[in-house]
C-alpha atoms as a PDB file:
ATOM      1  CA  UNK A   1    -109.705-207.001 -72.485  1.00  0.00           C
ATOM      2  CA  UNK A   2    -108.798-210.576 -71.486  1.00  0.00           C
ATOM      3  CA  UNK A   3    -106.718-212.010 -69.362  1.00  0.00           C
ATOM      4  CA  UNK A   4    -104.735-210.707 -66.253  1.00  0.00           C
ATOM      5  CA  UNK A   5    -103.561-207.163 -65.954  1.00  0.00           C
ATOM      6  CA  UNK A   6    -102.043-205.227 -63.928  1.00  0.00           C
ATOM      7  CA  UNK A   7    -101.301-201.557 -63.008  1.00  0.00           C
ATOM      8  CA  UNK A   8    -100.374-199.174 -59.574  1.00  0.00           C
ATOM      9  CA  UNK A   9     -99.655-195.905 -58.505  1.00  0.00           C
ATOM     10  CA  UNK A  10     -97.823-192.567 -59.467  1.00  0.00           C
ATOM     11  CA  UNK A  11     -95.218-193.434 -57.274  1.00  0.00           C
ATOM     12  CA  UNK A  12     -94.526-197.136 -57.520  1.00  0.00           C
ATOM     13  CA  UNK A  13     -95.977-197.836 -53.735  1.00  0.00           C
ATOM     14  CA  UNK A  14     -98.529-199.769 -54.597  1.00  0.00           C
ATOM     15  CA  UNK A  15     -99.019-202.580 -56.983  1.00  0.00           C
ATOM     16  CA  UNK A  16    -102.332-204.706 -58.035  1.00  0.00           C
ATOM     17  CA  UNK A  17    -103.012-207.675 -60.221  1.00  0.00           C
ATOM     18  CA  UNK A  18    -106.445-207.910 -61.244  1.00  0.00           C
ATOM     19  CA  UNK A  19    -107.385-211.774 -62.666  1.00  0.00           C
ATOM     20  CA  UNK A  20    -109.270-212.723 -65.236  1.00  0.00           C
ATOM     21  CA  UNK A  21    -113.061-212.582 -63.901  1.00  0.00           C
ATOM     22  CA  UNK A  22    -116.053-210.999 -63.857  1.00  0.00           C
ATOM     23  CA  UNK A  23    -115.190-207.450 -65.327  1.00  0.00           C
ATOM     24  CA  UNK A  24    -117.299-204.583 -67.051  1.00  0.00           C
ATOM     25  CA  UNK A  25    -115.569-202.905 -70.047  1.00  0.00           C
ATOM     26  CA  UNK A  26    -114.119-199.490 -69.274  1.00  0.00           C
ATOM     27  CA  UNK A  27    -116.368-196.500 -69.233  1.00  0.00           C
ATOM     28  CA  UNK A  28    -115.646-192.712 -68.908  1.00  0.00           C
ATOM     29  CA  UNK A  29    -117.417-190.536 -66.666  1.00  0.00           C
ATOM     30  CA  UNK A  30    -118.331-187.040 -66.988  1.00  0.00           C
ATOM     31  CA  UNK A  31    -120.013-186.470 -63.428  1.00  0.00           C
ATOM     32  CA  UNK A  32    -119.059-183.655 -61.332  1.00  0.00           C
ATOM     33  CA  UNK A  33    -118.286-185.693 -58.823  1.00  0.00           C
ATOM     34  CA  UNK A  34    -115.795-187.412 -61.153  1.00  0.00           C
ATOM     35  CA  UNK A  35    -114.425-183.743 -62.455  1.00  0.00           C
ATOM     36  CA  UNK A  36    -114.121-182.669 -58.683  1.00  0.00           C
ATOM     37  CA  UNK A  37    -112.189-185.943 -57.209  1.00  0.00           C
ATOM     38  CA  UNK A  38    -109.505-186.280 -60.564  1.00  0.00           C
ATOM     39  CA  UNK A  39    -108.995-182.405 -61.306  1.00  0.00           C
ATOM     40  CA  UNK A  40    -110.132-183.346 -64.939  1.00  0.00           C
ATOM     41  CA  UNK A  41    -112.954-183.250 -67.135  1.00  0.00           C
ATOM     42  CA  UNK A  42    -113.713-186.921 -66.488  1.00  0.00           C
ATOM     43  CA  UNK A  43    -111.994-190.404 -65.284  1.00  0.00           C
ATOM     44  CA  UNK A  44    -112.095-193.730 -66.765  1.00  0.00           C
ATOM     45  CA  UNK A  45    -113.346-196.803 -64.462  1.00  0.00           C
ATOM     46  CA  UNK A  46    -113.826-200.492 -64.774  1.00  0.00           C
ATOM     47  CA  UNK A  47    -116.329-202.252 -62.482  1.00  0.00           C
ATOM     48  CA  UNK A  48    -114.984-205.768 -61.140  1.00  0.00           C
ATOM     49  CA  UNK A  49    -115.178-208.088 -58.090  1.00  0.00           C
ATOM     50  CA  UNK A  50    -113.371-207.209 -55.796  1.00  0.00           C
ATOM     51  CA  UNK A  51    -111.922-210.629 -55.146  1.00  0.00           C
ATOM     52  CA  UNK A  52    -110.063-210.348 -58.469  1.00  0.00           C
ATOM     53  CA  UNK A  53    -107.760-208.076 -57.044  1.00  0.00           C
ATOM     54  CA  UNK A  54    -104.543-208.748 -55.550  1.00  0.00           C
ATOM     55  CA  UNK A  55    -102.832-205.579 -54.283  1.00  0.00           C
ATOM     56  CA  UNK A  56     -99.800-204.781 -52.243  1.00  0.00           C
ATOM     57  CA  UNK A  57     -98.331-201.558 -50.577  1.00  0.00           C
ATOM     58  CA  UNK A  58     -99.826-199.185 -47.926  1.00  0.00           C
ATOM     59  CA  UNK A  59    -103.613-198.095 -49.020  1.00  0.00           C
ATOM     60  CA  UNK A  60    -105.753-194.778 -47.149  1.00  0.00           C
ATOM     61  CA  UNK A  61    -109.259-194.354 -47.810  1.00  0.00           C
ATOM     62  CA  UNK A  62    -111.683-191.274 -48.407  1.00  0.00           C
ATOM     63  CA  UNK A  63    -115.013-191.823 -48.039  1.00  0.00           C
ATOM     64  CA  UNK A  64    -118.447-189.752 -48.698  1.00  0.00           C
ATOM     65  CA  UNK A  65    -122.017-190.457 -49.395  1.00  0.00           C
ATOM     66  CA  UNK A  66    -123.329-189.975 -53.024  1.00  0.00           C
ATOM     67  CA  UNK A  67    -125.969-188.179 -54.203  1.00  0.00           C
ATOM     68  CA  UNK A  68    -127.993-191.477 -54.866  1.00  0.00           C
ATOM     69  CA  UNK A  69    -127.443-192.508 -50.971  1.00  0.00           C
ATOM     70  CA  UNK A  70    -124.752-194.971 -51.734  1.00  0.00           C
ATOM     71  CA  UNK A  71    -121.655-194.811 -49.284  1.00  0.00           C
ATOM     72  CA  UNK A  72    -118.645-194.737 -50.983  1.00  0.00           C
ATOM     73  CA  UNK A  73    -115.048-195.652 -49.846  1.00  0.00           C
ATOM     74  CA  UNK A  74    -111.770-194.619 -52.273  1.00  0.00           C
ATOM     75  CA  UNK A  75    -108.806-196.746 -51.708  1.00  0.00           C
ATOM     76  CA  UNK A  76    -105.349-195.188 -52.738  1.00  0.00           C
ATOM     77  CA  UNK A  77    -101.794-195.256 -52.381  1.00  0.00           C
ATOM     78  CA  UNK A  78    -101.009-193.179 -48.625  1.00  0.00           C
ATOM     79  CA  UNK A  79     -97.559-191.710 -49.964  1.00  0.00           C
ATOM     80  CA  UNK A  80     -98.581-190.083 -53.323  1.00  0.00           C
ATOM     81  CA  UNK A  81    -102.619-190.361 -53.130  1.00  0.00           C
ATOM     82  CA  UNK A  82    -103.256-192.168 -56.321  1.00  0.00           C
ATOM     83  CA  UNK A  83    -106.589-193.193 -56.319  1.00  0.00           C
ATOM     84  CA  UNK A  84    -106.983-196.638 -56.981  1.00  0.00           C
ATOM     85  CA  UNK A  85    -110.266-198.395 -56.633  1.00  0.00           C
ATOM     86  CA  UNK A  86    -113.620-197.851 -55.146  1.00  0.00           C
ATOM     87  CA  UNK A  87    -116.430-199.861 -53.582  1.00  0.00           C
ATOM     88  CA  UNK A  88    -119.857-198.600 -52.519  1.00  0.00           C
ATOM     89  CA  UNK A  89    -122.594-200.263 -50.370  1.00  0.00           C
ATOM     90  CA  UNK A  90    -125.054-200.461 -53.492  1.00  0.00           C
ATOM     91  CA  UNK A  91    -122.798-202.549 -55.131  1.00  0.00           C
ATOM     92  CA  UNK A  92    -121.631-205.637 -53.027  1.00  0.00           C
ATOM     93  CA  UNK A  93    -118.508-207.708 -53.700  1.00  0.00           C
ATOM     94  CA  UNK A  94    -117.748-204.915 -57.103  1.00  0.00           C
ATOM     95  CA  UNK A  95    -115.370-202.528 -56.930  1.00  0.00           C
ATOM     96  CA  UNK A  96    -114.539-199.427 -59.784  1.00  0.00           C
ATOM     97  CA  UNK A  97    -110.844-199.184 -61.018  1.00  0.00           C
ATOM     98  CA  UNK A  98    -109.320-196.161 -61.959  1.00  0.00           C
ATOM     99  CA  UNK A  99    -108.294-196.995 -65.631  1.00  0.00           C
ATOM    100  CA  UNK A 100    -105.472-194.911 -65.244  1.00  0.00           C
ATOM    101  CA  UNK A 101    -103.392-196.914 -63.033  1.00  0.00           C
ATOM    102  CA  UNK A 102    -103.426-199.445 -65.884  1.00  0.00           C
ATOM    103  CA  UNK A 103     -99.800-200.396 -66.982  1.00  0.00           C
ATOM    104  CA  UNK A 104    -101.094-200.517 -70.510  1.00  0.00           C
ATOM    105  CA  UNK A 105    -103.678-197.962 -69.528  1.00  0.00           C
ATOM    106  CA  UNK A 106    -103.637-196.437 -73.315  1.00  0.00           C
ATOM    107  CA  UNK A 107    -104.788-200.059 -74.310  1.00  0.00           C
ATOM    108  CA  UNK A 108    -108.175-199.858 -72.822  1.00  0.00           C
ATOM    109  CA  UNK A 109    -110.952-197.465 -74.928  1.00  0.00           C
ATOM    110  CA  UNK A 110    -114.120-196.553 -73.060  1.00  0.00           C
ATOM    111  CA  UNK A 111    -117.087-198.686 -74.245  1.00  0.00           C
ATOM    112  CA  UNK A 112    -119.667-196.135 -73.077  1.00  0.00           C
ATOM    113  CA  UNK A 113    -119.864-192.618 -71.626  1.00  0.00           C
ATOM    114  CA  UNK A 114    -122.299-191.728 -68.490  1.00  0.00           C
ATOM    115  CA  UNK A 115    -123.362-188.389 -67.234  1.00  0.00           C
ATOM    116  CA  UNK A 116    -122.676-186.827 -70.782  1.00  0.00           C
ATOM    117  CA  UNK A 117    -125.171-183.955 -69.460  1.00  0.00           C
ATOM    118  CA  UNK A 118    -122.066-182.682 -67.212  1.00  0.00           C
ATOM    119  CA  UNK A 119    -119.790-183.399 -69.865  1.00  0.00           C
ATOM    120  CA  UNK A 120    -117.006-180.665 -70.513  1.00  0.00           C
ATOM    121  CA  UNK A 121    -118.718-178.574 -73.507  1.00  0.00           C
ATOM    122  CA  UNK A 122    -114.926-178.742 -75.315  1.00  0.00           C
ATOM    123  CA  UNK A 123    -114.601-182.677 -74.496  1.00  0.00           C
ATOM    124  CA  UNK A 124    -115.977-184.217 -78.280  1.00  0.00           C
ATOM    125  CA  UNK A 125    -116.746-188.234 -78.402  1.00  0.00           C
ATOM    126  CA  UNK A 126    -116.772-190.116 -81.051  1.00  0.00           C
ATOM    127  CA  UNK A 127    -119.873-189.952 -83.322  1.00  0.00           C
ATOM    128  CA  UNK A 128    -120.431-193.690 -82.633  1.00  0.00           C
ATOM    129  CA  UNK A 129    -119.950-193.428 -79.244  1.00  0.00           C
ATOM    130  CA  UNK A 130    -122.428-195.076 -76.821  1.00  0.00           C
ATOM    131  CA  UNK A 131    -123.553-192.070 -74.524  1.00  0.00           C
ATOM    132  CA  UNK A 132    -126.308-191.729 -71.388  1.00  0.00           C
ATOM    133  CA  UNK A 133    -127.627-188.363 -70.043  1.00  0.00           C
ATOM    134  CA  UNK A 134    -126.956-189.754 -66.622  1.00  0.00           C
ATOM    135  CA  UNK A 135    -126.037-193.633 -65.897  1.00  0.00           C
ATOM    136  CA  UNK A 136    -128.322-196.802 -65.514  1.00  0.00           C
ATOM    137  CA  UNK A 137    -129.962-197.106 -62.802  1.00  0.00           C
ATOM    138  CA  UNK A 138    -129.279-201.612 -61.957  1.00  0.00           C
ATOM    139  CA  UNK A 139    -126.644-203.773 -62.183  1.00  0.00           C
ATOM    140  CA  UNK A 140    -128.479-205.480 -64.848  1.00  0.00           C
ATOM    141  CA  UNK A 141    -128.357-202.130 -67.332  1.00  0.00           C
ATOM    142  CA  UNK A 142    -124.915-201.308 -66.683  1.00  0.00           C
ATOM    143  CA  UNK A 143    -123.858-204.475 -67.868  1.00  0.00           C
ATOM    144  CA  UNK A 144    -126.324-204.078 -70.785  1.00  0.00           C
ATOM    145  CA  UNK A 145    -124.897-200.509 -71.056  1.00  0.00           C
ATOM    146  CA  UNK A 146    -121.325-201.229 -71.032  1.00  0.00           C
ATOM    147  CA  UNK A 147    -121.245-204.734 -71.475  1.00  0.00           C
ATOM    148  CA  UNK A 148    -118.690-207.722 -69.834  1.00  0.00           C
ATOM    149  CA  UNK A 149    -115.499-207.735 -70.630  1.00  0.00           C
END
């Protein structure tokens, strides 16, 4: 997962490049927060700095306060509400991409899978995939966790 890519919304508002930089590999979470925000039984995210990103087009922004404390701020498109990216104040300078608003979004495989303990019961992983009850707790283990891209 090298190199620039680039993805946007449903309805073609919004458009991002995101440089080569400092990136996490992809990784799918099965929080409830995650099944209550996308409708589904999990979304896919990539953490990155947030000065990587080069976006055009008209953004809104929801915001709420996690269960860990963190206060979190989702950016996405104001005509059709695709969610985009997200920052939190435990994190500065990183932001989470939605995976799905990947052009090539079918390229990019999960490298890990966090809060499997909420997972959908009918959702199966792979047998060899890398799997935590609930997600790492520092920076430094979720880059051990997921890895760098």
């Amino acid at each position: 997962m090298k190199g620039e890519v680039t993805g946007g919304c449903l309805c073609g508002s919004v458009r991002y490049t995101l440089r080569e930089g400092f990136r996490l590999n992809p990784y799918a979470c099965h929080c409830t927060d995650c099944q209550s925000r996308t409708g589904s039984a999990f979304s896919e995210h990539m953490l990155f700095a947030l000065g990587d990103l080069e976006i055009s087009g008209e953004l809104d922004v929801g915001e709420y306060d996690q269960p860990s404390g963190a206060h979190s701020r989702i950016f996405g498109c104001v005509r059709c509400k695709s969610r985009i990216y997200a920052v939190n104040d435990s994190r500065e300078g990183m932001a989470s991409l939605r995976c799905g608003t990947l052009d090539l979004s079918a390229s990019f495989t999960p490298a890990a899978h966090v809060w499997v303990k909420s997972k959908q019961p009918w959702i199966g992983l792979p047998a060899d995939a890398r799997v935590m009850e609930e997600q790492p707790r520092s920076s430094e283990d979720w880059i051990k966790f997921v890895g760098i891209a």
